[in-house]
C-alpha atoms as a PDB file:
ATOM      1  CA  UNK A   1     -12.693   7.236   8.129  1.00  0.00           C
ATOM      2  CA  UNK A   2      -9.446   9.243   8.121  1.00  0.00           C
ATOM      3  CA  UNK A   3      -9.287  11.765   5.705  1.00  0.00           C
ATOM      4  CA  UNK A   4      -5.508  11.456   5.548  1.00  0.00           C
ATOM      5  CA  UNK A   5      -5.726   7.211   4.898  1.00  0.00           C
ATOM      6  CA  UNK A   6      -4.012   7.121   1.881  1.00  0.00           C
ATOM      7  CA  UNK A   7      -3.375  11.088   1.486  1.00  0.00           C
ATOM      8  CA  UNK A   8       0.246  12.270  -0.089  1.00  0.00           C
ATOM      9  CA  UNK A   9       1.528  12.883   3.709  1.00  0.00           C
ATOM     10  CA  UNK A  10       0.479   9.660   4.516  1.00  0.00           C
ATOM     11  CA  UNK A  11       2.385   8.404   1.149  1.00  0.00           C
ATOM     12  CA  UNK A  12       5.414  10.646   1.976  1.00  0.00           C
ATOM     13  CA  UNK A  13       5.611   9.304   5.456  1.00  0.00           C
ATOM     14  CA  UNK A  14       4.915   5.667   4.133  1.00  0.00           C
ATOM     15  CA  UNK A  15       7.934   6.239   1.684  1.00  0.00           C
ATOM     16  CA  UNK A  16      10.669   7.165   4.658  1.00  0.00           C
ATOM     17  CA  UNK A  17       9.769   4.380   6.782  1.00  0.00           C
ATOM     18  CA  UNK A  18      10.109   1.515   4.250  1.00  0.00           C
ATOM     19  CA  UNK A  19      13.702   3.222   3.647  1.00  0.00           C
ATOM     20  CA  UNK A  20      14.766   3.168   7.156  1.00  0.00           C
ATOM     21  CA  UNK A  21      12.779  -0.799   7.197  1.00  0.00           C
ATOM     22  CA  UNK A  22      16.697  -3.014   7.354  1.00  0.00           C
ATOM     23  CA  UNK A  23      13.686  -6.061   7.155  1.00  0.00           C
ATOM     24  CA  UNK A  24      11.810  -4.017   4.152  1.00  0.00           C
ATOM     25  CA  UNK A  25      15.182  -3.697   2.365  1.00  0.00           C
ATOM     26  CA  UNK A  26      16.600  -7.118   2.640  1.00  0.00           C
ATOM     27  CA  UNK A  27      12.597  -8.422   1.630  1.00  0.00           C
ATOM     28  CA  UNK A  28      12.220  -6.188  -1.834  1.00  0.00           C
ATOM     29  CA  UNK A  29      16.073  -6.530  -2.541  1.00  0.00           C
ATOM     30  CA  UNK A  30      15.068  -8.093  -6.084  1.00  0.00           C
ATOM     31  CA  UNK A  31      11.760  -6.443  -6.218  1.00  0.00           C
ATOM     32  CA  UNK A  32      11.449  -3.550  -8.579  1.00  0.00           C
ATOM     33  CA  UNK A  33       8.326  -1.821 -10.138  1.00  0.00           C
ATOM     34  CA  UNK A  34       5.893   0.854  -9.524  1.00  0.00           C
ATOM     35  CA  UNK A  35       2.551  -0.683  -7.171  1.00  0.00           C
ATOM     36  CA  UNK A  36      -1.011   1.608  -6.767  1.00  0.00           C
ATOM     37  CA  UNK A  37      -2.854   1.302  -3.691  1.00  0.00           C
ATOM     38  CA  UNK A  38      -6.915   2.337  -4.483  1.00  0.00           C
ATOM     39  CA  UNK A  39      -8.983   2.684  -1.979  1.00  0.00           C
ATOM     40  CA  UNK A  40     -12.370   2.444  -3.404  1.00  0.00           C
ATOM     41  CA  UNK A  41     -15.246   4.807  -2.667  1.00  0.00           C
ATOM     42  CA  UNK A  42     -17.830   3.955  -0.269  1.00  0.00           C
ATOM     43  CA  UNK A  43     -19.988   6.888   1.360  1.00  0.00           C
ATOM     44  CA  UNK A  44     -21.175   4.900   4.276  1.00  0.00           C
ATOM     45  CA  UNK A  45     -17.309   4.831   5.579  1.00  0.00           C
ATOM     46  CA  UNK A  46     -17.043   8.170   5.144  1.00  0.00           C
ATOM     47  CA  UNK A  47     -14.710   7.548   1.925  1.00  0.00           C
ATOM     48  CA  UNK A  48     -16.865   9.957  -1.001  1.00  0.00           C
ATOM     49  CA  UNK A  49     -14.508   9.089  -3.960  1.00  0.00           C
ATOM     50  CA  UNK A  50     -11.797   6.705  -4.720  1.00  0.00           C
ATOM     51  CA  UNK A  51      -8.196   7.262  -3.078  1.00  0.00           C
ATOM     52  CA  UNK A  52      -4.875   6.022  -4.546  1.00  0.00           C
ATOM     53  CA  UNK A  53      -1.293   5.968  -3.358  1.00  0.00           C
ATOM     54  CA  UNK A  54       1.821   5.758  -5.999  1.00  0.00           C
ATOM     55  CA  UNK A  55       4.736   4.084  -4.630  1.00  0.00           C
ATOM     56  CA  UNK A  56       8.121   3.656  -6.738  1.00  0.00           C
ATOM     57  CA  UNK A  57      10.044   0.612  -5.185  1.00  0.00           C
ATOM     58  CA  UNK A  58      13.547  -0.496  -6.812  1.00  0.00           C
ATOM     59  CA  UNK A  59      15.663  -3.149  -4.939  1.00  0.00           C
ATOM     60  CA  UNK A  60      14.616  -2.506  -1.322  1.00  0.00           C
ATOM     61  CA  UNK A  61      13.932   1.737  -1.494  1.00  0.00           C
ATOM     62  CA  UNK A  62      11.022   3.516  -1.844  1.00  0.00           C
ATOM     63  CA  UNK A  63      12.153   6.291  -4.306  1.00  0.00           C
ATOM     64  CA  UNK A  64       9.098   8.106  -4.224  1.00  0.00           C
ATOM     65  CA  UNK A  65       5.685   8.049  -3.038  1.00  0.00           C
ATOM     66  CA  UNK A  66       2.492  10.273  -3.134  1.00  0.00           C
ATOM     67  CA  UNK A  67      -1.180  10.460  -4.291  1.00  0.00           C
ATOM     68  CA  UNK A  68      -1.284   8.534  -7.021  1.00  0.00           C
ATOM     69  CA  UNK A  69      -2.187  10.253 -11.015  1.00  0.00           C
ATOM     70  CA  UNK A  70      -4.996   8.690 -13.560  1.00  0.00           C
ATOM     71  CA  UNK A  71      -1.441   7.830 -15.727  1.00  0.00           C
ATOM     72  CA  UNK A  72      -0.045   5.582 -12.625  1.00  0.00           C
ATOM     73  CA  UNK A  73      -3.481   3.189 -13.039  1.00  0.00           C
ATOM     74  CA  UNK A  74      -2.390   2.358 -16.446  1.00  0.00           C
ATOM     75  CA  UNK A  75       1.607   2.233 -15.863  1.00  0.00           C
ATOM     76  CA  UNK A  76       1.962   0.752 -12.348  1.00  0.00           C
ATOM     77  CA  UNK A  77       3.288  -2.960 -12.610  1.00  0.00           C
ATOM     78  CA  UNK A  78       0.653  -3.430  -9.931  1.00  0.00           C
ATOM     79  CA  UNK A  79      -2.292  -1.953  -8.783  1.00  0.00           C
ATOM     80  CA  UNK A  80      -4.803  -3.533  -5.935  1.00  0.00           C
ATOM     81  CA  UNK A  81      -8.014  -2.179  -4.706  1.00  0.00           C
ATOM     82  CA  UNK A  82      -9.993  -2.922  -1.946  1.00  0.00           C
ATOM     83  CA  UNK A  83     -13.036  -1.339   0.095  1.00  0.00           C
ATOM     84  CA  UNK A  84     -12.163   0.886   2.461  1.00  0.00           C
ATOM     85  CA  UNK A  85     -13.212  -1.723   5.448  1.00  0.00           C
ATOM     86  CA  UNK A  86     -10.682  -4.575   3.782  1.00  0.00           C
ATOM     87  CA  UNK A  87      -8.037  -1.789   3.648  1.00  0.00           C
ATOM     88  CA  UNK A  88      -8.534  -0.894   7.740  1.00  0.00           C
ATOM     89  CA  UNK A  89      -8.198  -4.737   8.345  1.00  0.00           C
ATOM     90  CA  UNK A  90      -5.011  -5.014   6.386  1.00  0.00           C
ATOM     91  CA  UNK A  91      -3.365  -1.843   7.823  1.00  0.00           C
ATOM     92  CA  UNK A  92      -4.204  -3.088  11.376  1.00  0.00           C
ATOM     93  CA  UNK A  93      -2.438  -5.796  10.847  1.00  0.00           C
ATOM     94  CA  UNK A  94      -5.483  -8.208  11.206  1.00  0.00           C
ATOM     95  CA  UNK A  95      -5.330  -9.426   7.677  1.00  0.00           C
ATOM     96  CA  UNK A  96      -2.187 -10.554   5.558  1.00  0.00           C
ATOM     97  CA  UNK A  97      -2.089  -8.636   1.987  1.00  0.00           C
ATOM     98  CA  UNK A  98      -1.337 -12.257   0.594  1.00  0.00           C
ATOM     99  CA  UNK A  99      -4.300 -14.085   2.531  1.00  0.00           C
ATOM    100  CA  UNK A 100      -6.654 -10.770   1.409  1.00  0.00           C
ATOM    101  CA  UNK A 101      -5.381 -11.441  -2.356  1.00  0.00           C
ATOM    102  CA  UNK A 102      -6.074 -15.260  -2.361  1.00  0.00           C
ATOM    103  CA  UNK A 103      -9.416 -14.441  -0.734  1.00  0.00           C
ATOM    104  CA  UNK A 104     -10.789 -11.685  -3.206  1.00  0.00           C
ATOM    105  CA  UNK A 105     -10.773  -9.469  -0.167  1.00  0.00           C
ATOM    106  CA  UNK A 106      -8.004  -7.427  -2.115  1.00  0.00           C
ATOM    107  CA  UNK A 107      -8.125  -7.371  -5.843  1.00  0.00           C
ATOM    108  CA  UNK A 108      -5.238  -7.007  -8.098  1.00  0.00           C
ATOM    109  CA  UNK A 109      -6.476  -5.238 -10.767  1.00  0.00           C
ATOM    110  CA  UNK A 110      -2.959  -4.913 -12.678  1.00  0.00           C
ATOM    111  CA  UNK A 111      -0.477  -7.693 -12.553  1.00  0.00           C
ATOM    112  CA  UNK A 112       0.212 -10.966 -12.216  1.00  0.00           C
ATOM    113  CA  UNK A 113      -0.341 -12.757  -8.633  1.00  0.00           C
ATOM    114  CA  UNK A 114       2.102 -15.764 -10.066  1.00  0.00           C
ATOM    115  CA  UNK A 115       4.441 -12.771 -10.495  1.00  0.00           C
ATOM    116  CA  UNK A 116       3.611 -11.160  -7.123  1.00  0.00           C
ATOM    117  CA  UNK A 117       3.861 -14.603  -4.738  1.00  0.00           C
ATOM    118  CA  UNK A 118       7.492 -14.607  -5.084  1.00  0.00           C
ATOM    119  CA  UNK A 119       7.681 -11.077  -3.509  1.00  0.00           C
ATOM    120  CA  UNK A 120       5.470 -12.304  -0.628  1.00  0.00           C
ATOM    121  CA  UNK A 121       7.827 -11.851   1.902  1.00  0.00           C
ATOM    122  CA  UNK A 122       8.615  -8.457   0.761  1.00  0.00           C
ATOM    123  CA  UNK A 123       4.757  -7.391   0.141  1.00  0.00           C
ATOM    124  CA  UNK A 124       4.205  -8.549   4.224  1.00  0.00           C
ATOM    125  CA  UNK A 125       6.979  -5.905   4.820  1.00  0.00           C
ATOM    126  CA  UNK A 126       5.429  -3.382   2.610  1.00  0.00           C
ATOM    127  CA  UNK A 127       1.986  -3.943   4.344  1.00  0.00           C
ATOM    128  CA  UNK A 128       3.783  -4.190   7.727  1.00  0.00           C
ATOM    129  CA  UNK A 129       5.380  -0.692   7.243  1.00  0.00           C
ATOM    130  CA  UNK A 130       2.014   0.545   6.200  1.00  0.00           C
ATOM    131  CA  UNK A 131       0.801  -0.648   9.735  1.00  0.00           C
ATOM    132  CA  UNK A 132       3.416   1.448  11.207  1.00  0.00           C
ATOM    133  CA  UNK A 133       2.324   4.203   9.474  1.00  0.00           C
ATOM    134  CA  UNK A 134      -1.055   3.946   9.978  1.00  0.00           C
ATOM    135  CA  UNK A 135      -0.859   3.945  13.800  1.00  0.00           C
ATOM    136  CA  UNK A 136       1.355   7.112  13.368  1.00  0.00           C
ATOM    137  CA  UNK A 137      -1.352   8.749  12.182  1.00  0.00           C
ATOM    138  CA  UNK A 138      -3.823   7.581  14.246  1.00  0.00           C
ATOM    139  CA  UNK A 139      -1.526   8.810  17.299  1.00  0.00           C
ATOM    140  CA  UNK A 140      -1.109  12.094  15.737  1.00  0.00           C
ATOM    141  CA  UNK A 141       2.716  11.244  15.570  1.00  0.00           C
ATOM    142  CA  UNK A 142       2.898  12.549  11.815  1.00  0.00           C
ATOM    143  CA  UNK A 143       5.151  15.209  10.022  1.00  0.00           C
END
């Protein structure tokens, strides 16, 4: 597993590309809360303690993003967890962040999913920005 999955340059870069994302923008134009990625532990991936990422999304723009505090668990409007094997499935694009929720895959573990499914659209552009991002990394195309 990637050391950097889910690391604050990974965040950062995550951040910029949802606010060049015209699709992202337009998707999350009424969307507006804080949501906290964890990716939990699990040795045999090569993941030794839980990971987090923070995001700050208001109306379309990421307006910041980095590992996420013990204080952003409690505050986040959202926060969804996942294995670290359900998390590589999602960020390769094999899986749909909606589809993963519905199917326990991915657990929101803050929020409200009736308040989430009107964002779907805009949580598919989150994920699919994520994908970018992901295969950035994996490239070694990364800041």
């Amino acid at each position: 597993m990637d050391s950097r999955l889910f690391g604050d340059a990974w965040a950062r870069l995550w951040c910029a590309t949802l606010n060049e994302s015209d699709a992202y923008r337009s998707a999350a134009a009424a969307w507006e809360g804080s949501v906290v990625l964890v990716m939990r532990a699990d040795p045999a991936a090569g993941v030794d303690t839980d990971r987090a990422v923070f995001l700050d999304l208001w109306h379309g723009a990421c307006r910041a993003a980095r590992v996420a505090h013990e204080a952003d668990l409690s505050d986040a409007r959202y926060v969804i967890e996942a294995g670290p094997a359900t998390w590589l499935d999602v960020l390769s694009g094999g899986t749909s962040p909606i589809t993963a929720l519905l199917g326990g895959r991915l657990r929101l573990a803050r929020g409200s999913l009736m308040t989430l499914l009107p964002y779907a659209h805009a949580a598919k552009e989150l994920v699919d920005t994520a994908v970018e991002v992901h295969a950035r990394f994996a490239a070694g195309e990364h800041a």
